[in-house]
N, C-alpha and C. Protein backbone atom coordinates (compact mmCIF):
# COMPACT_ATOMS: atom_id res chain seq x y z
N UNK A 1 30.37 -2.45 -13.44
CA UNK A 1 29.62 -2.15 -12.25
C UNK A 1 28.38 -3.02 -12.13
N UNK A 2 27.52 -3.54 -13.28
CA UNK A 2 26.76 -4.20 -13.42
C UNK A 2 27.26 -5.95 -12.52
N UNK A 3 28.43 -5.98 -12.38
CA UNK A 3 28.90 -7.33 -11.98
C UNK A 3 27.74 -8.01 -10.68
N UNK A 4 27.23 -8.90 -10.87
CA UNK A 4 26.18 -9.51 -9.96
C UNK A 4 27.05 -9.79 -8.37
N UNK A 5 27.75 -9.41 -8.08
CA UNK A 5 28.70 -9.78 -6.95
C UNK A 5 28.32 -8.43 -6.18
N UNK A 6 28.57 -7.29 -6.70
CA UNK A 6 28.47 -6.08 -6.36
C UNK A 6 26.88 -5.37 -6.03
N UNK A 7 25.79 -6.53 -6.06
CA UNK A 7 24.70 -5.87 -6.19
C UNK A 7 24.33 -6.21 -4.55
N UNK A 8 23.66 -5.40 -3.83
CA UNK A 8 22.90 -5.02 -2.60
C UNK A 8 21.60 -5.93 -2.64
N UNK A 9 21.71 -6.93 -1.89
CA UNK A 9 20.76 -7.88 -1.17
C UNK A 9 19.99 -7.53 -0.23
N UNK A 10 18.46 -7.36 -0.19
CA UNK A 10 17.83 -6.95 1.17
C UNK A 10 17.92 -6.78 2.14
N UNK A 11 17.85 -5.10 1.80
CA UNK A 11 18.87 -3.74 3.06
C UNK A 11 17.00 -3.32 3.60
N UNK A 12 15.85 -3.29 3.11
CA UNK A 12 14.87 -2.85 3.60
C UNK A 12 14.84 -3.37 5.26
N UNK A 13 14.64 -3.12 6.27
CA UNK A 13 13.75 -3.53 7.31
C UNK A 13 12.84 -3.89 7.39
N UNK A 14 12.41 -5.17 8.05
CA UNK A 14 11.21 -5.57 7.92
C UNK A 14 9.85 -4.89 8.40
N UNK A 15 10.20 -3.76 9.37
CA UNK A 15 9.29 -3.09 10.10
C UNK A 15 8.75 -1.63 9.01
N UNK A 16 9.76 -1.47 8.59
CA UNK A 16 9.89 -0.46 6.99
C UNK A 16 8.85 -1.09 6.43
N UNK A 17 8.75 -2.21 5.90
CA UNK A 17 8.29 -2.83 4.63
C UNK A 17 6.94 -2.84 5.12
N UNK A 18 6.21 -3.07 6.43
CA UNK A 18 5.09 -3.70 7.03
C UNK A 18 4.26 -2.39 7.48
N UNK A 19 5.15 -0.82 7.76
CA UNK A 19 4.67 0.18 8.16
C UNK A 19 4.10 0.90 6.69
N UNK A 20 4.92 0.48 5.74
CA UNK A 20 4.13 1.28 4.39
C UNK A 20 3.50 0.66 4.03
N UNK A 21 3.28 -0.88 4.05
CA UNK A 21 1.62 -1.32 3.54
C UNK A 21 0.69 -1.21 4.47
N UNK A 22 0.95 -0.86 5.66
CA UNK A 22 -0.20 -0.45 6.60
C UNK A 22 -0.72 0.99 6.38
N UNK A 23 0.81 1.74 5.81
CA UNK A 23 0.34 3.23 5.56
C UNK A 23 -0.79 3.54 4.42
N UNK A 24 -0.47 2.45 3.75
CA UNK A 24 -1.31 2.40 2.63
C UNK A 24 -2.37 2.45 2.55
N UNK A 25 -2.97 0.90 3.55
CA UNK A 25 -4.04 0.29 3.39
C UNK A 25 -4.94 1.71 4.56
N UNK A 26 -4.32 2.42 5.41
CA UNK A 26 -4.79 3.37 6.35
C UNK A 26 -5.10 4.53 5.07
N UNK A 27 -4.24 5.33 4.59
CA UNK A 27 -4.35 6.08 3.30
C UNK A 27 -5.41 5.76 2.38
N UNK A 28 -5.79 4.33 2.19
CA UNK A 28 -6.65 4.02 0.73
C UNK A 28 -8.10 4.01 2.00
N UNK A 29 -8.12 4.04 3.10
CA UNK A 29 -9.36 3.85 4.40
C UNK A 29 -9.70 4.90 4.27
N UNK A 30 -8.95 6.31 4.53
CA UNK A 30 -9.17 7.78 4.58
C UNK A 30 -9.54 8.13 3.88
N UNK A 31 -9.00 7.80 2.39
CA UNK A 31 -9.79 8.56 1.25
C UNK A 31 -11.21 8.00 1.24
N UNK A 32 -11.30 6.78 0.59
CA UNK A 32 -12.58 5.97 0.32
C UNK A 32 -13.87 6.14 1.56
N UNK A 33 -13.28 6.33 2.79
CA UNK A 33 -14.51 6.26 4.12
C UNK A 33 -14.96 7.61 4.01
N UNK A 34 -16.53 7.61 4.10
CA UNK A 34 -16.89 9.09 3.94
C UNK A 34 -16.80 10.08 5.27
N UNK A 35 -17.35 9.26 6.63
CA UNK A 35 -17.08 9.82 7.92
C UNK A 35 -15.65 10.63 8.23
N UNK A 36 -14.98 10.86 7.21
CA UNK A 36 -13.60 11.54 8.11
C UNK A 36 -13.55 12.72 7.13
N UNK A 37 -14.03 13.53 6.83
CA UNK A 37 -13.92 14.46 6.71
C UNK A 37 -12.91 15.10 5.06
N UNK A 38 -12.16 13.70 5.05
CA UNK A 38 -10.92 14.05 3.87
C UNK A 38 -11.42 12.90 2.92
N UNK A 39 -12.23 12.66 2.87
CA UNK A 39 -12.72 11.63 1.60
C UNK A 39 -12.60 12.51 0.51
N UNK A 40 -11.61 11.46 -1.00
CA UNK A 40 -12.12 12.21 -1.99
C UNK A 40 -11.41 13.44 -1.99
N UNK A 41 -10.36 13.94 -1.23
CA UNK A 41 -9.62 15.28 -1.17
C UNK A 41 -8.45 14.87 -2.08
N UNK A 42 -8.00 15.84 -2.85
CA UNK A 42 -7.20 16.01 -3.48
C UNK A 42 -5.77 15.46 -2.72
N UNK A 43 -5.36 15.65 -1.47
CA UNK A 43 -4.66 15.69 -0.14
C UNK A 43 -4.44 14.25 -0.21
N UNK A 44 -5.83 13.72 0.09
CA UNK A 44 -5.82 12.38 0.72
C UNK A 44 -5.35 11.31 -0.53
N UNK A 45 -5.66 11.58 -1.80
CA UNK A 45 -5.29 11.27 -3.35
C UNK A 45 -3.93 11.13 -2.83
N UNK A 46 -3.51 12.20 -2.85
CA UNK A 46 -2.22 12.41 -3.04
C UNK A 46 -1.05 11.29 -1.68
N UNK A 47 -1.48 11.22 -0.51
CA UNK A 47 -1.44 10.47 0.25
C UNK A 47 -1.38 9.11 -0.27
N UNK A 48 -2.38 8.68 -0.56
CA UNK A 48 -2.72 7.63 -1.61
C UNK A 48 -1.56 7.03 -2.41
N UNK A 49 -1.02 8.06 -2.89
CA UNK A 49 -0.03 7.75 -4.18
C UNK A 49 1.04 7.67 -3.53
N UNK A 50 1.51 8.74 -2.88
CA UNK A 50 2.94 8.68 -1.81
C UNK A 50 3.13 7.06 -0.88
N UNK A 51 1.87 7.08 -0.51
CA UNK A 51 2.07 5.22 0.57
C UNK A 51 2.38 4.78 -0.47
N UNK A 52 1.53 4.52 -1.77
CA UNK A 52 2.40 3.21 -2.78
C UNK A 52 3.12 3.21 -3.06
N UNK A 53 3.98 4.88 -3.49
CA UNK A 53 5.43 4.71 -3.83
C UNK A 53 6.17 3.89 -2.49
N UNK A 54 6.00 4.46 -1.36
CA UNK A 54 7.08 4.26 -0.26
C UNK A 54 6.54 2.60 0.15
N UNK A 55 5.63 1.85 -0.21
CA UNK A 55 5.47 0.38 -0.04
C UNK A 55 6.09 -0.21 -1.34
N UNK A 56 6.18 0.64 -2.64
CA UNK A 56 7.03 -0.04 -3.67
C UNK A 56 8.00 0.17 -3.35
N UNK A 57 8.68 0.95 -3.48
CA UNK A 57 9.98 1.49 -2.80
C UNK A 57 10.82 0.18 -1.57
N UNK A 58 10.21 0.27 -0.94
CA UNK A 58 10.94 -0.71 0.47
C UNK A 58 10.49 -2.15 -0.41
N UNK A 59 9.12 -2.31 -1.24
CA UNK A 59 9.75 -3.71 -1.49
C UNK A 59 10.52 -4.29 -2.59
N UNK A 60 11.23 -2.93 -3.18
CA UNK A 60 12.04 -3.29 -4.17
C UNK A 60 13.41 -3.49 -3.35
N UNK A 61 13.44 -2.87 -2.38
CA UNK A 61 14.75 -2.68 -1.68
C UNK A 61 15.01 -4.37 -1.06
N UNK A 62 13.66 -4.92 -0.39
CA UNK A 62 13.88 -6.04 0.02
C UNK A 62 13.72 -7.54 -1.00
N UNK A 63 13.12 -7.39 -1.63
CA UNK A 63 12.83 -8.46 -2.96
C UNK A 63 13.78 -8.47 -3.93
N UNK A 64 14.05 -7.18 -3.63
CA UNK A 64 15.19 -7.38 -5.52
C UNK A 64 16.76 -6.84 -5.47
N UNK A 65 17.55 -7.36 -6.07
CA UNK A 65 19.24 -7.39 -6.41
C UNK A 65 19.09 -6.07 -6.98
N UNK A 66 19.99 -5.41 -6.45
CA UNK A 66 20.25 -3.92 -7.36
C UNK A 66 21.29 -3.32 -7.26
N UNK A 67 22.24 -2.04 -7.73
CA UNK A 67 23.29 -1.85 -7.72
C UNK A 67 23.37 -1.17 -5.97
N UNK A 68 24.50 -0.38 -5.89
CA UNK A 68 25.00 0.30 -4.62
C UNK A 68 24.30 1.82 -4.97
N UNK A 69 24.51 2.23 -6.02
CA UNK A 69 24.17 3.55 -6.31
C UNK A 69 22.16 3.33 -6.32
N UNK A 70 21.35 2.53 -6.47
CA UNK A 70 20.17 2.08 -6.59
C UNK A 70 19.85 2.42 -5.22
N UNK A 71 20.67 1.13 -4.54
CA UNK A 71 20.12 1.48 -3.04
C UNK A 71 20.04 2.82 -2.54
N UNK A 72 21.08 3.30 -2.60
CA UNK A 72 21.26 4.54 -1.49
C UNK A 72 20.36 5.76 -2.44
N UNK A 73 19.62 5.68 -3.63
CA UNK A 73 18.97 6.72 -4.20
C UNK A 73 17.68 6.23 -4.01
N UNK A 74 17.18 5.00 -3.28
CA UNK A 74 16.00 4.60 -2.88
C UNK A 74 15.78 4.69 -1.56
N UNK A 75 16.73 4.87 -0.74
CA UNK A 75 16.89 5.00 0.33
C UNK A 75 17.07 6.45 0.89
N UNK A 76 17.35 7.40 0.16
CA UNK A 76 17.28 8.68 0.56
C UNK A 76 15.73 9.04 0.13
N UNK A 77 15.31 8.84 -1.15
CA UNK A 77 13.59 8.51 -1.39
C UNK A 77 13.09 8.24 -0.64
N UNK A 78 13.36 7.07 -0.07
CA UNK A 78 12.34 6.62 1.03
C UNK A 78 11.93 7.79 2.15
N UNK A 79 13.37 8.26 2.62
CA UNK A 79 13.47 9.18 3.93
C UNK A 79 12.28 10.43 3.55
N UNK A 80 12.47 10.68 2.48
CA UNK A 80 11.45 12.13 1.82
C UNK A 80 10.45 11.59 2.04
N UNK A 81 9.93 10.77 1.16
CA UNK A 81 8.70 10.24 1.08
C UNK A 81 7.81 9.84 2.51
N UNK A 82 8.51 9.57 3.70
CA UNK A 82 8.08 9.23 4.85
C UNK A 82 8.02 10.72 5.58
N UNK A 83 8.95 11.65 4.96
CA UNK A 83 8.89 12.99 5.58
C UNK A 83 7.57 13.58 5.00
N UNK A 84 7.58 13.69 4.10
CA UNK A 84 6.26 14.72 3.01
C UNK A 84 4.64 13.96 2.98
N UNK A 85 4.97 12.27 3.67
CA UNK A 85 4.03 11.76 4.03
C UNK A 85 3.20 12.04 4.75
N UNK A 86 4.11 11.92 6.26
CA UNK A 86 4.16 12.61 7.61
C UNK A 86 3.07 13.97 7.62
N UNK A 87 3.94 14.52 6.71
CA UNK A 87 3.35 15.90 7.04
C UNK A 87 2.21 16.39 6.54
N UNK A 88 1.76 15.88 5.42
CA UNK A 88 0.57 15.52 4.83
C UNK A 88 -0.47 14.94 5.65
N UNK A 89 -0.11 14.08 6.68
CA UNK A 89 -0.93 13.07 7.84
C UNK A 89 -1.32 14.01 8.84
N UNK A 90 -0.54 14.86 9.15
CA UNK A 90 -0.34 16.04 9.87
C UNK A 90 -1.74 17.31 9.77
N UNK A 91 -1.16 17.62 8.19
CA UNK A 91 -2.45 18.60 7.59
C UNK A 91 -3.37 18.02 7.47
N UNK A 92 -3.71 16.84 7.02
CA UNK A 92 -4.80 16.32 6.65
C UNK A 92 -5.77 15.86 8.26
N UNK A 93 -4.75 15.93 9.60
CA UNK A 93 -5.56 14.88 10.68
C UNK A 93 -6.01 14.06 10.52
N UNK A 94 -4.75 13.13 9.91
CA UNK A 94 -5.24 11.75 9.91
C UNK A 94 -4.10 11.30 11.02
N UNK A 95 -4.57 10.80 12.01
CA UNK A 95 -3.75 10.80 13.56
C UNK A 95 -3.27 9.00 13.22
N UNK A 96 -4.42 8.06 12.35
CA UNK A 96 -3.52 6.91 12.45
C UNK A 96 -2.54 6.65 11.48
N UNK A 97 -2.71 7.61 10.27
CA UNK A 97 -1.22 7.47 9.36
C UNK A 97 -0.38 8.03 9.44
N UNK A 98 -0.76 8.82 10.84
CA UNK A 98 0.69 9.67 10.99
C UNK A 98 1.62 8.95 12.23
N UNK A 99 1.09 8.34 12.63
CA UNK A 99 1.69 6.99 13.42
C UNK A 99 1.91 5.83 12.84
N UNK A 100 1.56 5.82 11.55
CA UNK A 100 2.16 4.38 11.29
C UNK A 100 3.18 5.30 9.94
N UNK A 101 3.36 6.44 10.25
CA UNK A 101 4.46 7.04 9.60
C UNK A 101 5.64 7.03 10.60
N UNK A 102 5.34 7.81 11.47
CA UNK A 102 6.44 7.43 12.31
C UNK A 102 6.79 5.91 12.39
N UNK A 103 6.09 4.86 12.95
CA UNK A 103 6.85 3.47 12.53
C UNK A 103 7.24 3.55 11.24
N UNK A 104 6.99 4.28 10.41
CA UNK A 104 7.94 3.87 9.71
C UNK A 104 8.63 4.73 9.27
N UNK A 105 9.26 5.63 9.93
CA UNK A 105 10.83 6.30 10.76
C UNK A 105 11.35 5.97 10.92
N UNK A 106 10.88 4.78 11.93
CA UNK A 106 11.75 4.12 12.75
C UNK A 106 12.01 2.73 12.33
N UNK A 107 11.56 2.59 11.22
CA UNK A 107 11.99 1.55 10.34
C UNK A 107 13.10 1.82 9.80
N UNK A 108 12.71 2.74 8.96
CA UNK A 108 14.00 3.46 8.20
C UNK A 108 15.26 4.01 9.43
N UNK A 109 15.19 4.33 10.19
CA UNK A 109 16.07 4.27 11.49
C UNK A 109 16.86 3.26 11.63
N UNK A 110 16.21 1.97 11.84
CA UNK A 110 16.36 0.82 12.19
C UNK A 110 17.13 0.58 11.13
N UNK A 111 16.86 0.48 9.66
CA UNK A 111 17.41 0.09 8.34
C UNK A 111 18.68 0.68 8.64
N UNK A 112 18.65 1.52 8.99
CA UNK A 112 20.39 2.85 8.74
C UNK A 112 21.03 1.79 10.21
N UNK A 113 20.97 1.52 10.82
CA UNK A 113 21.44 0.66 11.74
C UNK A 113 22.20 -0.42 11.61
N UNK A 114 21.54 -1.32 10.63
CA UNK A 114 21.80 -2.53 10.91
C UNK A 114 23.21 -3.03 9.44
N UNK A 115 23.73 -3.55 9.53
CA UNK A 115 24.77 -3.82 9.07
C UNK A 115 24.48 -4.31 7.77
N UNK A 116 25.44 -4.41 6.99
CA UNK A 116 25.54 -5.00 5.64
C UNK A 116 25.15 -6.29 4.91
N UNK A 117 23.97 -6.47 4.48
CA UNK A 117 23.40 -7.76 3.94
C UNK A 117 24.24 -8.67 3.45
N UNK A 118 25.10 -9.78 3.62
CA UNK A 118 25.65 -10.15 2.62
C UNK A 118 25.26 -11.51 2.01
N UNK A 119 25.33 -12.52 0.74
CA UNK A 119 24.95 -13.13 0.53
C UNK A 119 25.31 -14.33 0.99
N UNK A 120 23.87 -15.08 1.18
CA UNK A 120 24.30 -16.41 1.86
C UNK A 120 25.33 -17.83 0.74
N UNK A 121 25.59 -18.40 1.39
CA UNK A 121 26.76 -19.10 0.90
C UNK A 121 26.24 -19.89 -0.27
N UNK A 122 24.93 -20.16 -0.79
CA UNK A 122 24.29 -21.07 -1.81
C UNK A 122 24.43 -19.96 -2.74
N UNK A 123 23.85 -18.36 -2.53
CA UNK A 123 24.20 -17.61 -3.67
C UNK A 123 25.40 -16.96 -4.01
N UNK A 124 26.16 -17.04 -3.04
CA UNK A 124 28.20 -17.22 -3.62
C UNK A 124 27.98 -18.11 -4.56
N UNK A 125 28.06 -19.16 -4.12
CA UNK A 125 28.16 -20.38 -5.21
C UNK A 125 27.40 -20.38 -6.34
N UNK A 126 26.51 -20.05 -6.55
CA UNK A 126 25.29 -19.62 -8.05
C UNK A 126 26.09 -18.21 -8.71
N UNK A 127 26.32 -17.24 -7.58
CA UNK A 127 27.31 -15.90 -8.27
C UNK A 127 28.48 -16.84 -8.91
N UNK A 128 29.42 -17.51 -8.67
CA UNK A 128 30.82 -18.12 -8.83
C UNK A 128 30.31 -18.69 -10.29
N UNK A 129 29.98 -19.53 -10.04
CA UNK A 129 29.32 -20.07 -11.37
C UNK A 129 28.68 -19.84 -12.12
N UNK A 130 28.13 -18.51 -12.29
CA UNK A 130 28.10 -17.52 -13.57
C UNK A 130 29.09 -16.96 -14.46
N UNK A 131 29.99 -17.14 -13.45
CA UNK A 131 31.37 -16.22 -14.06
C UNK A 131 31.54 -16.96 -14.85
């Protein structure tokens, strides 16, 4: 199963990948800025940690070779993680990470959409010639 032929080539969306480092960099704004009310909250911490998983997450999906069973257990992750994000953005009233949660819904939307990555013809030929 390990066979390099069989591994999943960048299935992330690019709008995925660009909405969780924005979620992030919005998440690491909320905590650290003192004017909003959730500085320093346990909540907003926690926020904190969830954007980096879900910006590591999508850019392992798009940067790196991995099995079939990898993808689709990073990819159901992802969906949680944008859900429990969400809702966290929600409790907390933070109105701009809960919009750049939804984009990135609709990233992950978009991702479930779009068809099967397959490898371009220079890495056939580098796969072939491993064998």
């Amino acid at each position: 199963m390990n066979d390099p032929v069989h591994l999943a080539l960048s299935r992330a969306n690019p709008l995925l990948f660009a909405a969780a480092v924005a979620g992030l960099a919005v998440a690491l704004f909320d905590f650290f800025w003192w004017g909003n009310g959730i500085h320093g909250s346990a909540g907003a911490l926690l926020v904190v940690i969830s954007s980096a998983l879900l910006a590591g997450a999508t850019a392992s999906l798009m940067f790196a070779a991995m099995s079939q069973r990898l993808v689709v257990t990073l990819t159901v992750l992802i969906v949680l993680g944008i859900i429990g994000t969400g809702l966290a953005a929600y409790m907390l009233e933070a109105n701009v990470l809960l919009a750049v949660t939804g984009l990135m819904l609709i990233g992950w939307i978009a991702q479930r959409f779009q068809g099967p990555v397959t490898p371009s013809r220079t890495q056939n030929l580098r796969l072939r010639d491993e064998r």
